[in-house]
Protein backbone atom coordinates (compact mmCIF):
# COMPACT_ATOMS: atom_id res chain seq x y z
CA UNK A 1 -1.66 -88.33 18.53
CA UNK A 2 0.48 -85.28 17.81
CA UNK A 3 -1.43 -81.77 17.56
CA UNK A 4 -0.50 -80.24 14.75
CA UNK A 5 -0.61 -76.29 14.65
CA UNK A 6 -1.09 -74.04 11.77
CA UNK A 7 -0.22 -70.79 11.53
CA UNK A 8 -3.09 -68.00 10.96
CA UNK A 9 -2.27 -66.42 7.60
CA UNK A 10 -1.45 -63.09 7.51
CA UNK A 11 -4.50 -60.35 7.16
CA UNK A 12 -4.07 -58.60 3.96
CA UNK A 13 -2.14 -55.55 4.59
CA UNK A 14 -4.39 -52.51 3.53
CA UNK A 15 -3.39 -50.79 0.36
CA UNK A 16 -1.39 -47.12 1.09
CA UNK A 17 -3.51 -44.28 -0.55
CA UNK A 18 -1.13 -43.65 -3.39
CA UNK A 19 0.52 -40.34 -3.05
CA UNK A 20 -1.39 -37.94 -5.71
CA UNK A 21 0.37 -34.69 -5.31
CA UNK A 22 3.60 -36.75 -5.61
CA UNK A 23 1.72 -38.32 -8.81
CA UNK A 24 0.63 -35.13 -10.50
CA UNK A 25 4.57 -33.35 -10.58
CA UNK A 26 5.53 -36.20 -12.00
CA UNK A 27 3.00 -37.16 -14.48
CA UNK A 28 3.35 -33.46 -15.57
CA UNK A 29 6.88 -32.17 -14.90
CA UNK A 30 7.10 -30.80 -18.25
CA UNK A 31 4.51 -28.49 -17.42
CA UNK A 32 5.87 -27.78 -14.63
CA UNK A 33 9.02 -27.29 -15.66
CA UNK A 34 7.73 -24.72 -18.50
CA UNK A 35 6.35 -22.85 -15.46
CA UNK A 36 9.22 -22.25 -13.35
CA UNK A 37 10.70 -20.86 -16.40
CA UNK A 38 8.36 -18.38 -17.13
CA UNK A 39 8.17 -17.13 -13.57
CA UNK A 40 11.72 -17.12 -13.31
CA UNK A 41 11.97 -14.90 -17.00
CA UNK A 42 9.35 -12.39 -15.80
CA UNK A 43 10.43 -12.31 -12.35
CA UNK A 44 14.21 -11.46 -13.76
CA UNK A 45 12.96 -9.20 -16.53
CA UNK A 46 10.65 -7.01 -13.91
CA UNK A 47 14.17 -7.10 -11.34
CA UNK A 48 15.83 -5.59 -14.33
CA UNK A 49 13.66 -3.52 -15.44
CA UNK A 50 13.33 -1.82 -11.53
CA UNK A 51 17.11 -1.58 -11.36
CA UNK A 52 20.13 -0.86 -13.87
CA UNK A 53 17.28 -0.59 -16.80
CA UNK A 54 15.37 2.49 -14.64
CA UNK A 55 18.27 3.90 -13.75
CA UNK A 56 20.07 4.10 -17.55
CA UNK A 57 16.58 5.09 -18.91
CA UNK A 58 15.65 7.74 -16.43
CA UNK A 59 19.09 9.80 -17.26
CA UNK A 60 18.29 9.56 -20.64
CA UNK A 61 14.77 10.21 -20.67
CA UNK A 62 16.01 13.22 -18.13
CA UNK A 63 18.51 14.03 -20.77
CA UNK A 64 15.53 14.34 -23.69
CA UNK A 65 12.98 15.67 -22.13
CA UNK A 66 14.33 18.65 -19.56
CA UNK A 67 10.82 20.49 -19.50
CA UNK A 68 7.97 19.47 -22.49
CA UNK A 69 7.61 15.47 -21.69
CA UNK A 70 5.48 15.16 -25.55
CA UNK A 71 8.60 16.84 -27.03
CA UNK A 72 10.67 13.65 -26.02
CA UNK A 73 11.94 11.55 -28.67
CA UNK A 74 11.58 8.20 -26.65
CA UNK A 75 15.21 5.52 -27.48
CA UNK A 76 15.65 2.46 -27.34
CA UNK A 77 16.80 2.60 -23.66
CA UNK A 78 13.47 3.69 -22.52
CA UNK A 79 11.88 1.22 -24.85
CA UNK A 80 13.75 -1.42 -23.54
CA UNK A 81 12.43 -0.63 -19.95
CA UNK A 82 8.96 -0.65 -21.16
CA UNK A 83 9.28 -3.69 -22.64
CA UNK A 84 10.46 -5.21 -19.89
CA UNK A 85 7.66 -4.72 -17.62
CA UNK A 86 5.06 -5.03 -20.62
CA UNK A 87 5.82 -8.85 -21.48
CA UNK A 88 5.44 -10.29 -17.81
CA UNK A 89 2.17 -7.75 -17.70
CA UNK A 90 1.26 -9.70 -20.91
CA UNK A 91 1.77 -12.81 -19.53
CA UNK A 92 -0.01 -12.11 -16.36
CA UNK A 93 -3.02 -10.90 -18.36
CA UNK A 94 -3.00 -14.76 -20.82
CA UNK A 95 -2.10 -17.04 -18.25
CA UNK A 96 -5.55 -17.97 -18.21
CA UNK A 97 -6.12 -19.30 -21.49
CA UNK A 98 -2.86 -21.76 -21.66
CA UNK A 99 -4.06 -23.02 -17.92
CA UNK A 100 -7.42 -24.01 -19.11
CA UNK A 101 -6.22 -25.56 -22.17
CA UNK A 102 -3.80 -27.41 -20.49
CA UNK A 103 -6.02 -28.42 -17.55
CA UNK A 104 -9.23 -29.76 -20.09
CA UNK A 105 -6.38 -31.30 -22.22
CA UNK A 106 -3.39 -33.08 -20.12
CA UNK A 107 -4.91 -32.83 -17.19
CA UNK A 108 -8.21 -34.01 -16.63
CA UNK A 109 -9.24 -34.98 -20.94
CA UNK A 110 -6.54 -37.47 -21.87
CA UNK A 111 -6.90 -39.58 -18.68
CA UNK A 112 -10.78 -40.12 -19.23
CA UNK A 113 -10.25 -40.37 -22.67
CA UNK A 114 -7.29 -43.27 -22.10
CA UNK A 115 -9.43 -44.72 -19.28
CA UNK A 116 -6.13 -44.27 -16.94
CA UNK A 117 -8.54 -41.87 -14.83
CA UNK A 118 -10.79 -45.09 -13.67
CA UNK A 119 -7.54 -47.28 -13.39
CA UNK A 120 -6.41 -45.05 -10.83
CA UNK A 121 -9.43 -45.50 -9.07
CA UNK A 122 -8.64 -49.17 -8.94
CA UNK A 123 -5.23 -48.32 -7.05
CA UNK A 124 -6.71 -47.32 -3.16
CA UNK A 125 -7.16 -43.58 -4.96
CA UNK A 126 -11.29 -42.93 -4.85
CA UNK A 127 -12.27 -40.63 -7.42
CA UNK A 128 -12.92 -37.71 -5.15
CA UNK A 129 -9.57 -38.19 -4.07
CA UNK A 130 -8.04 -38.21 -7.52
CA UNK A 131 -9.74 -35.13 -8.64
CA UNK A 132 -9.01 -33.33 -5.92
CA UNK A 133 -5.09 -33.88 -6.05
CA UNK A 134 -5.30 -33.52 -9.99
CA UNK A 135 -6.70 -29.34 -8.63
CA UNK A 136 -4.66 -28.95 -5.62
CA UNK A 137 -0.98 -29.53 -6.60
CA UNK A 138 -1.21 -27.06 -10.09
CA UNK A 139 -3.70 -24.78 -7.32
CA UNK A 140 -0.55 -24.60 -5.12
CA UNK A 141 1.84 -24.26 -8.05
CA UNK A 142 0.04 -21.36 -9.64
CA UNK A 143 -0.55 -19.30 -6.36
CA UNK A 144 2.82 -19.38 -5.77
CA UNK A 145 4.45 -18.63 -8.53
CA UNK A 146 1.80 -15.61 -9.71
CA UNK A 147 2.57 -14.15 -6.30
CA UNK A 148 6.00 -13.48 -6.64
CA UNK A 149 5.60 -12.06 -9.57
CA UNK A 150 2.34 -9.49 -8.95
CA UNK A 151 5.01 -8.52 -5.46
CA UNK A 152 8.12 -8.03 -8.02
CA UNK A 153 5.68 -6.13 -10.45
CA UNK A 154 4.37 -4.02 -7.60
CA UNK A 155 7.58 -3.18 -6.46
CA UNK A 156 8.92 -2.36 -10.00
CA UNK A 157 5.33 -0.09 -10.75
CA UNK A 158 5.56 1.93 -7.83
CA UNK A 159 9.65 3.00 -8.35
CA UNK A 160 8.51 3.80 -11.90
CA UNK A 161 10.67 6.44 -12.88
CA UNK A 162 8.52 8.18 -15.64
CA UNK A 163 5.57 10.42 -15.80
CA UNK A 164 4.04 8.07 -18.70
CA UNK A 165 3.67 4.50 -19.75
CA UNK A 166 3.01 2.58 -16.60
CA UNK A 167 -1.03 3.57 -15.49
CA UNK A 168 -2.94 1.71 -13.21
CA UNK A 169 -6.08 1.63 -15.44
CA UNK A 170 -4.28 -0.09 -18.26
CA UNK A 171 -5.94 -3.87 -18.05
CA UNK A 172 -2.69 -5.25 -18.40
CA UNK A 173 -0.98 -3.23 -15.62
CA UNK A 174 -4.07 -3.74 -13.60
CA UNK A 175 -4.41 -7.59 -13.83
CA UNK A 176 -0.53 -7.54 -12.75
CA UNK A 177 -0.59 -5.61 -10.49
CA UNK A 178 -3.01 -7.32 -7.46
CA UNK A 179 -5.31 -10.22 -6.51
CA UNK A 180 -7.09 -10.57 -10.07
CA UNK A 181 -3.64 -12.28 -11.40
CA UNK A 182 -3.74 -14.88 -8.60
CA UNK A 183 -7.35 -15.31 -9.18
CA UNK A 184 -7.30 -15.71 -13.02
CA UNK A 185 -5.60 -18.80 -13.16
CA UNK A 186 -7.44 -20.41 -10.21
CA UNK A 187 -10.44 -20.01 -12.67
CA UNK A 188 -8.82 -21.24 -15.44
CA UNK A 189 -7.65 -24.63 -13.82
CA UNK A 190 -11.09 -25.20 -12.33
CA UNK A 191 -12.95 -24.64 -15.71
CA UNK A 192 -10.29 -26.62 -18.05
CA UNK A 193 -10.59 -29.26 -15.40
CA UNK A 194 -14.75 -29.28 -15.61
CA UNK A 195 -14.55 -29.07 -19.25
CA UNK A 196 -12.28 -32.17 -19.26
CA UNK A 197 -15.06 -34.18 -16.83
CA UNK A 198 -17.65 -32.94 -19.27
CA UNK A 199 -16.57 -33.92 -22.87
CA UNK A 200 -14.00 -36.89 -21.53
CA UNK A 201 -12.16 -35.72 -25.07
CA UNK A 202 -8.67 -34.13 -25.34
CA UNK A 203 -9.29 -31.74 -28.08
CA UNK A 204 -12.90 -31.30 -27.23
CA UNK A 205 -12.13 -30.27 -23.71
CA UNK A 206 -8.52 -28.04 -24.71
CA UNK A 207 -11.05 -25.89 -27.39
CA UNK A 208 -13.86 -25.58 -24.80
CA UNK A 209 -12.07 -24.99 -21.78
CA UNK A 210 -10.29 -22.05 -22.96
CA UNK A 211 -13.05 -20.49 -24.86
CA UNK A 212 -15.15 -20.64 -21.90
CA UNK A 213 -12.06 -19.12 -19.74
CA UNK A 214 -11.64 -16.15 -22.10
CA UNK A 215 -15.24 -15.31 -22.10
CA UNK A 216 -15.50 -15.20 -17.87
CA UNK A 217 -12.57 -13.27 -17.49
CA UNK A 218 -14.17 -10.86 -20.80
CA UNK A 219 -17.66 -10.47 -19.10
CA UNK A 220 -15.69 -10.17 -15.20
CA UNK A 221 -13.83 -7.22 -16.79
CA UNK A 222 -16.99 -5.33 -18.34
CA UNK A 223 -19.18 -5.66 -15.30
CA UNK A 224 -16.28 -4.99 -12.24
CA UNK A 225 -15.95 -1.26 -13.08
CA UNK A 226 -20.32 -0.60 -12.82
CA UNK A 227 -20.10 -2.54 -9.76
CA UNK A 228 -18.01 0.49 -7.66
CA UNK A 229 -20.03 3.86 -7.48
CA UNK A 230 -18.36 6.07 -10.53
CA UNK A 231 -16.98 9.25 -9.76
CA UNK A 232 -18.21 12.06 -11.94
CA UNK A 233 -16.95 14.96 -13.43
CA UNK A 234 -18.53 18.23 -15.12
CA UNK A 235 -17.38 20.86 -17.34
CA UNK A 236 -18.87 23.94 -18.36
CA UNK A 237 -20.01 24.13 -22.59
CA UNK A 238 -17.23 26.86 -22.75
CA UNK A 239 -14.90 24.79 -21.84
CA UNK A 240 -13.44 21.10 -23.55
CA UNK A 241 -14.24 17.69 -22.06
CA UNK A 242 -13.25 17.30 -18.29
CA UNK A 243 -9.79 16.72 -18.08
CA UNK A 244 -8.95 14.48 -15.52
CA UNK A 245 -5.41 13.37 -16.85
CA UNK A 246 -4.49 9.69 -17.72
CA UNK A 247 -4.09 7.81 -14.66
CA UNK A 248 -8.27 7.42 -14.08
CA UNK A 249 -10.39 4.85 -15.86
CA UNK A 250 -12.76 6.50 -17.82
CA UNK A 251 -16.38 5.27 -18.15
CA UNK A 252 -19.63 6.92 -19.44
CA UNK A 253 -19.42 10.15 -21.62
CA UNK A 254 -21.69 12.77 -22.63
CA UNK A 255 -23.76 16.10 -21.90
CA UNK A 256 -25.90 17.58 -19.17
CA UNK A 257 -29.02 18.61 -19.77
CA UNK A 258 -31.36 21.44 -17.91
CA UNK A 259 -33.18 18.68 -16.47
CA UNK A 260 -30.04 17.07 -15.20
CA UNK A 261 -30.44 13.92 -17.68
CA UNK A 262 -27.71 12.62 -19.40
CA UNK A 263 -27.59 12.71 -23.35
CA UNK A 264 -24.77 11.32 -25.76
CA UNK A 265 -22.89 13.68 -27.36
CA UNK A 266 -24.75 14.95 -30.35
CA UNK A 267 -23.95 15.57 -34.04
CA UNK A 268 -23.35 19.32 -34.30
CA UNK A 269 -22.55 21.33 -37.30
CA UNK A 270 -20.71 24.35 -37.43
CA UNK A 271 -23.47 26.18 -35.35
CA UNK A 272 -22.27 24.68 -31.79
CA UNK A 273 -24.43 27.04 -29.31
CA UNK A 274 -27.27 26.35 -31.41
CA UNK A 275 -26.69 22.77 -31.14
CA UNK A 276 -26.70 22.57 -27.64
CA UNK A 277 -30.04 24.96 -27.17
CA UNK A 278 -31.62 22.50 -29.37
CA UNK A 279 -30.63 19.57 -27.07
CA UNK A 280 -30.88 21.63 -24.43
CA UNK A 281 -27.47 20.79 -23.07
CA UNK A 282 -25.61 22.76 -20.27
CA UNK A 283 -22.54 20.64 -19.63
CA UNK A 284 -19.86 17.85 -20.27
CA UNK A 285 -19.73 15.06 -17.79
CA UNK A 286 -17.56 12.14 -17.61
CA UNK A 287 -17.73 9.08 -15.54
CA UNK A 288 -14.27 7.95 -13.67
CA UNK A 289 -12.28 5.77 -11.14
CA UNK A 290 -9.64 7.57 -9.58
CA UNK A 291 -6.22 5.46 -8.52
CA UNK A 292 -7.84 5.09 -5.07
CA UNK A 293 -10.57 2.83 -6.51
CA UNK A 294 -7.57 0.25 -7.70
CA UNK A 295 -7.83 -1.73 -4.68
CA UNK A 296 -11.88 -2.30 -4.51
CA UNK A 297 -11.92 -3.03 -7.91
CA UNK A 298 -9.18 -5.79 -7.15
CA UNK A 299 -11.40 -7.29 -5.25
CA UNK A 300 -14.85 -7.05 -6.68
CA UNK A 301 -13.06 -8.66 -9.67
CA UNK A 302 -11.23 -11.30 -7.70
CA UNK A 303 -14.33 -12.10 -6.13
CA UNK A 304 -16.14 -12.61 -9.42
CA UNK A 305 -13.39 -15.07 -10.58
CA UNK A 306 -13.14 -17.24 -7.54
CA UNK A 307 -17.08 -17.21 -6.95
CA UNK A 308 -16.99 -19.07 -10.77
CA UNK A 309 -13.98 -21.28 -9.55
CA UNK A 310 -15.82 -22.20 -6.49
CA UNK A 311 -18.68 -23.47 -8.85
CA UNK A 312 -16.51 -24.92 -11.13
CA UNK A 313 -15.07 -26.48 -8.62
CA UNK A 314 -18.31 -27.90 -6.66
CA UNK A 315 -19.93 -28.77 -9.99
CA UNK A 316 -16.86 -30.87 -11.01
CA UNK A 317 -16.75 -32.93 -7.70
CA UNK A 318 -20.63 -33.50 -8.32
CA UNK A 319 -20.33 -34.47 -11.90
CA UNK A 320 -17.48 -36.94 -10.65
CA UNK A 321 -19.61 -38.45 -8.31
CA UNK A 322 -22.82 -38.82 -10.05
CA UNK A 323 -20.86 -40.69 -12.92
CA UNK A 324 -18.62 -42.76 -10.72
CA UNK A 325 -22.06 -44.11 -9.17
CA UNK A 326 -23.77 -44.84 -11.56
CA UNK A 327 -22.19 -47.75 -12.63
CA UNK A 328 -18.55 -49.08 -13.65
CA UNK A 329 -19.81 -48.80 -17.56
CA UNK A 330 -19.34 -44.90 -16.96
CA UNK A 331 -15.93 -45.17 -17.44
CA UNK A 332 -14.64 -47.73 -19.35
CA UNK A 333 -10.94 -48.69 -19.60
CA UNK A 334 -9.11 -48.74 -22.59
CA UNK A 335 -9.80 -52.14 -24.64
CA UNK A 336 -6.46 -54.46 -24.78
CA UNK A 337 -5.84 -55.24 -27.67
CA UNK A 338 -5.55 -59.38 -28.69
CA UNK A 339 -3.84 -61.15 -31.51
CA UNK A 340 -5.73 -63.40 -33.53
CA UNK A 341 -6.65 -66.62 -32.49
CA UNK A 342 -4.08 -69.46 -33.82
């Protein structure tokens, strides 16, 4: 008798996580492609705008306005430089509301709509996986590319040439100008992408996601200021309204009374000093941050936005899970579509 020998079959070779980050450029290079051209546009229109643009329109704004600034006749030199830092301010500012949309839409919305979400799953990706490579690449992305351009805005605000236009408390200049631009976005992504796992609908999701976006970075700006002590100024009845200047952000308004209350400014007629002895009035006051408040109101606001993202974020990752065990019927794929029977 012969022995015969048989070879063991090979063990299955385990399946190679599929690369996600590499998956997510690809699946949205157009996106991503849009992106590195608006960074590269602002980034070159705030490099201008700090060199041969300053320099033309500071020797003609020099030339206009040798003494009395409001006697200047502003050209289109000067507007030009102004422009030029406004738009990438702009952009800074709306980010947020194309990053949601796109995140609840493209992102996260079509592929649970499609069912390709769940046949991903089904490639050695596990869901937590998927989601958190579908947050992490555009994270990355964003972080990097609003960083360079709050540092090239910083660098063009503080060589600003002229006594007007560029103040810190202007929400645009402010947003561009530190952490809340970085931050913004970060929300944005996490709540498009929760919006997406909630409503599993494209349009649903895009509508959702960035209405939701706009109102937490609404409500973050209203409640940052109140949340640093105010700095307050007084002036006497004889006088006009404290004049602090433009570069402060103003808050509450109004009079002082003799018990040191505050009042709103009343409705006087033409007898003023009778006026006030009726509402027993004694001074102006105003409510301000100074420019030396910029930096802890940066990051009280920063803090607001990535507290939310951090939610978003958890809440997502909990919703993902929850549905993904509960059954496969959660997320159905797409039905193939068959030919009628001969």
């Amino acid at each position: 008798m012969t022995a015969t020998t048989t070879a063991a079959a090979p063990a299955p070779a385990t399946g190679r996580p599929a690369a996600t980050g590499r998956t997510v450029l690809r699946l949205h290079r157009a996106a991503l492609i849009v992106w590195l051209v608006v960074v590269a546009a602002a980034a070159g229109s705030l490099l201008w705008a700090y060199g041969p643009a300053a320099t033309d329109a500071y020797a003609n704004w020099r030339r206009q306005c040798p003494d009395d600034i409001d006697a200047c006749m502003w050209d289109t030199t000067i507007n030009g430089y102004y422009r030029a830092v406004r738009l990438p301010e702009l952009a800074l500012s709306w980010l947020c509301l194309p990053v949601a949309a796109w995140a609840g839409a493209a992102l996260i919305g079509r592929e649970m709509e499609n069912g390709t979400a769940k046949l991903a799953w089904t490639q050695s990706v596990s869901p937590a996986r998927w989601l958190a490579g579908k947050l992490a690449v555009p994270a990355a992305v964003l972080t990097a590319g609003t960083t360079v351009l709050v540092l090239v805005h910083r660098l063009t605000f503080e060589a600003n040439p002229f006594p007007v236009y560029l103040y810190w408390s202007e929400r645009e200049t402010f947003v561009a100008n530190g952490t809340v631009a970085v931050a913004l976005p970060l929300c944005a992504l996490a709540l498009g992408a929760l919006t997406g796992l909630l409503l599993r609908r494209t349009l649903p999701a895009l509508a959702l996601g960035t209405a939701v976006t706009w109102g937490v970075a609404y409500l973050a700006a209203q409640v940052t200021p109140d949340l640093w002590p105010w700095k307050t100024a007084t002036a006497s009845l004889e006088s006009e309204w404290p004049t602090l200047g433009t570069d402060v952000l103003y808050g509450d308004q109004g009079m002082l009374t003799d018990t040191g209350s505050r009042i709103p400014y009343p409705t006087c007629g033409d007898d003023f000093a009778q006026c006030m002895t009726d509402h027993h009035a004694t001074a102006f006051y105003a409510d301000y941050h100074p420019a030396s408040h910029f930096w802890p109101l940066q990051l009280i606001e920063t803090g607001i936005l990535l507290g939310v993202t951090a939610t978003a974020v958890t809440t997502a990752f909990w919703l993902l899970r929850r549905r993904t065990t509960t059954g496969a019927a959660t997320f159905p794929l797409p039905r193939r579509k068959t030919g009628a029977a001969a």
